[in-house]
N, C-alpha and C. Protein backbone atom coordinates (compact mmCIF):
# COMPACT_ATOMS: atom_id res chain seq x y z
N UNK A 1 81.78 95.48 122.90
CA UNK A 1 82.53 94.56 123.72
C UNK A 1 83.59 95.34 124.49
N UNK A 2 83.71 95.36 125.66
CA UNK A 2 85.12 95.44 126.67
C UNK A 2 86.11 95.46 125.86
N UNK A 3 86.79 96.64 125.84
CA UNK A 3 88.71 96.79 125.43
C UNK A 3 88.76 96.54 124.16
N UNK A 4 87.57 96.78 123.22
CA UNK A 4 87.55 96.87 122.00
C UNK A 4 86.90 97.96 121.37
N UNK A 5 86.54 99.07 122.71
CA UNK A 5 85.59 100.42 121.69
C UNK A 5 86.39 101.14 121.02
N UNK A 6 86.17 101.81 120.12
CA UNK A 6 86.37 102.21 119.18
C UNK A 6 87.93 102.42 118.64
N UNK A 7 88.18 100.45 118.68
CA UNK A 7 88.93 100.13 117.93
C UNK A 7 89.21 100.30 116.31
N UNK A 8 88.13 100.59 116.02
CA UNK A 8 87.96 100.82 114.30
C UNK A 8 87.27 102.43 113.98
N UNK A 9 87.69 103.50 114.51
CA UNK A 9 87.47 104.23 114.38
C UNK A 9 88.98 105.27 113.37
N UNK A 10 89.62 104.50 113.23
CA UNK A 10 90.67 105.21 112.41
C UNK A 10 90.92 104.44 110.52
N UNK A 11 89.77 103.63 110.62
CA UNK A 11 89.30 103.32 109.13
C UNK A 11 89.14 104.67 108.06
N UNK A 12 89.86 104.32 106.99
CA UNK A 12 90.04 105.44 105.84
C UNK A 12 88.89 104.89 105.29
N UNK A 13 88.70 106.29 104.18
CA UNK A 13 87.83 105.73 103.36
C UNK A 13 88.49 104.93 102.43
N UNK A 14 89.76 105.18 101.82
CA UNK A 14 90.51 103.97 101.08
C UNK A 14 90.57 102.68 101.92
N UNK A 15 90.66 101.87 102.91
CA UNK A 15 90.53 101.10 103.85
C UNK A 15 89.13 100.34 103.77
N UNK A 16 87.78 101.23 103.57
CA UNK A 16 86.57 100.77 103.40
C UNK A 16 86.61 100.53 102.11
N UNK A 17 87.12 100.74 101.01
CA UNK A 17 86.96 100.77 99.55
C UNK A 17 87.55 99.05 99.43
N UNK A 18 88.95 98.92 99.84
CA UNK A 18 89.48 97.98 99.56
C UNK A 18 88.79 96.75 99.93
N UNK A 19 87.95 97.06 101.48
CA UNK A 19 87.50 95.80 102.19
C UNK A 19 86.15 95.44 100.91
N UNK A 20 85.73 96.41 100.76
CA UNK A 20 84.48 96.48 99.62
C UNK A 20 84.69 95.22 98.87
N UNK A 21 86.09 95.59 98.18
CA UNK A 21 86.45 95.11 96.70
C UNK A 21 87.12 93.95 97.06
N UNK A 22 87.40 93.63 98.49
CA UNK A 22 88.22 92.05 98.48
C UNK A 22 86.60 90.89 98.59
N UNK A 23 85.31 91.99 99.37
CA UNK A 23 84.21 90.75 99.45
C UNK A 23 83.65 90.67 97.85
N UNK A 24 83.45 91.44 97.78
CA UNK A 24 82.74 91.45 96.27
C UNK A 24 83.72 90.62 95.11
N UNK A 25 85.09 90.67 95.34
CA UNK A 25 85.68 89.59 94.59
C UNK A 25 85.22 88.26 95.14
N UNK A 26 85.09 88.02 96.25
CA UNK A 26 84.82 86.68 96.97
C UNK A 26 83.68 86.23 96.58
N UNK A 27 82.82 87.64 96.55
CA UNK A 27 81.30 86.98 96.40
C UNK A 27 81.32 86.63 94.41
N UNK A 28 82.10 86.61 94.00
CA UNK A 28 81.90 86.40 92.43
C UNK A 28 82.51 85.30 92.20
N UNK A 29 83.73 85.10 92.98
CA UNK A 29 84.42 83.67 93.00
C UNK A 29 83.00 82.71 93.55
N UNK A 30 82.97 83.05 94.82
CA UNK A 30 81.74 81.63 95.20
C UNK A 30 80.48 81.19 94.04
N UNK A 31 80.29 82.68 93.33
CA UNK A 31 79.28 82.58 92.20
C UNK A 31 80.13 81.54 91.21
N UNK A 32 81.06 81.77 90.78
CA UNK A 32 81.41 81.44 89.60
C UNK A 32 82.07 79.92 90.19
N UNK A 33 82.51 79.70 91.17
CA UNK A 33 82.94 78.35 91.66
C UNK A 33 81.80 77.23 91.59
N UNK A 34 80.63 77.84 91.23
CA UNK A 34 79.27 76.89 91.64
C UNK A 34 79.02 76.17 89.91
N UNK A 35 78.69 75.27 90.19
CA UNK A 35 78.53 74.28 88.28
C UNK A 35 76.88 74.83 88.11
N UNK A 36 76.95 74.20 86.79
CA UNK A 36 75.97 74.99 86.06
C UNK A 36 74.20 74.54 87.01
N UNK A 37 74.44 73.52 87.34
CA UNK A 37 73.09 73.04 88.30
C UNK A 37 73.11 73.88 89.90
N UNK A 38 74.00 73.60 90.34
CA UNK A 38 73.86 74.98 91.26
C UNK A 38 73.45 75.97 91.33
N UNK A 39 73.69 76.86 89.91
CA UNK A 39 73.45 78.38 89.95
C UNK A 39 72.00 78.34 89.17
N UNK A 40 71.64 77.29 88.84
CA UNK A 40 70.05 77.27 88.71
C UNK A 40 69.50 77.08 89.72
N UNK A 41 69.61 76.14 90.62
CA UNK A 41 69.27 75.93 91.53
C UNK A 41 69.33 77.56 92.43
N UNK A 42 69.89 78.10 92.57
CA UNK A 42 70.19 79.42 93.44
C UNK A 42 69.35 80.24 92.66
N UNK A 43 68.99 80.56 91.33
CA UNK A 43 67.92 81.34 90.85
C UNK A 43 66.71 81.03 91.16
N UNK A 44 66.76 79.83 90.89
CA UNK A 44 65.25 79.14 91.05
C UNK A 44 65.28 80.08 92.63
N UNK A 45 65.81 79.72 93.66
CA UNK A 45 65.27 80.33 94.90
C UNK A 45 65.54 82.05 95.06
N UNK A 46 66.44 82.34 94.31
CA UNK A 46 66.47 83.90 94.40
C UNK A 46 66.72 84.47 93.04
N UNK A 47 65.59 84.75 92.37
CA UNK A 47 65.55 85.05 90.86
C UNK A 47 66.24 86.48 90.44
N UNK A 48 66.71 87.34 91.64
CA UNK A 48 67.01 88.21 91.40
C UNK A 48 68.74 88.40 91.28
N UNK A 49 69.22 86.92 91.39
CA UNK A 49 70.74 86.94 91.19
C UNK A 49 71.03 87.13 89.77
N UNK A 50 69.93 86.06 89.34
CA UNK A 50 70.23 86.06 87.81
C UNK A 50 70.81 86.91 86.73
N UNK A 51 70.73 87.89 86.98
CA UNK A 51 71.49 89.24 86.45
C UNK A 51 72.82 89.14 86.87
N UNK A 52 72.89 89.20 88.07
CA UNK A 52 74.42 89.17 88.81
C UNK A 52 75.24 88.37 88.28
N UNK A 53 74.54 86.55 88.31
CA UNK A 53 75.52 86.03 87.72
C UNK A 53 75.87 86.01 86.42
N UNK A 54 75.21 86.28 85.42
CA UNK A 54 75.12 86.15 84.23
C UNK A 54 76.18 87.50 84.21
N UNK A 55 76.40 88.80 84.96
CA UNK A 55 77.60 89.52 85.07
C UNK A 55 78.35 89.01 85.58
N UNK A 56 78.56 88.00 86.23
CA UNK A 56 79.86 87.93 87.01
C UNK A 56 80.62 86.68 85.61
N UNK A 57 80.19 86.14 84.94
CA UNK A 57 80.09 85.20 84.06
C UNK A 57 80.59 86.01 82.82
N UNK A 58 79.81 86.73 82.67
CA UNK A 58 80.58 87.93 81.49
C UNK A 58 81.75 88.62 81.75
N UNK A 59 81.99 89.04 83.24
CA UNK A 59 83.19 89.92 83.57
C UNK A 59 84.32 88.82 83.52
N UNK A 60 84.10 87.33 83.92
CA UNK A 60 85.11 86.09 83.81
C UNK A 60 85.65 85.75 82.21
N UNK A 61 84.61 86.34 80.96
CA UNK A 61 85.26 85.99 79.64
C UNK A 61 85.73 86.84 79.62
N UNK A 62 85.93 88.07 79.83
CA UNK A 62 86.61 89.60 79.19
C UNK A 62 87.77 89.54 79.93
């Protein structure tokens, strides 16, 4: 886009780490915000979360 090139070219790698770790918190909240029929429902269509959540579920008791 116009008057925006390489606006993001002075990104650290600490800068990329953090952005990492603020989605990946997000993405465990939306997991764990969902009731127990939901997150079946979301396996049933992508069976390969199932691991994920069942970690994100374990990392929430500890």
């Amino acid at each position: 886009m116009p008057g925006i090139a390489r606006v993001y070219q002075h990104v650290t790698p600490k800068m990329e780490q953090r952005v990492s770790d603020v989605l990946e918190a997000r993405w465990d909240g939306s997991l764990l915000a969902l009731d127990a029929n939901e997150r079946e429902t979301l396996v049933g269509l992508l069976p390969h979360l199932g691991p994920v959540i069942a970690d994100s579920e374990g990392n929430q008791a500890a």
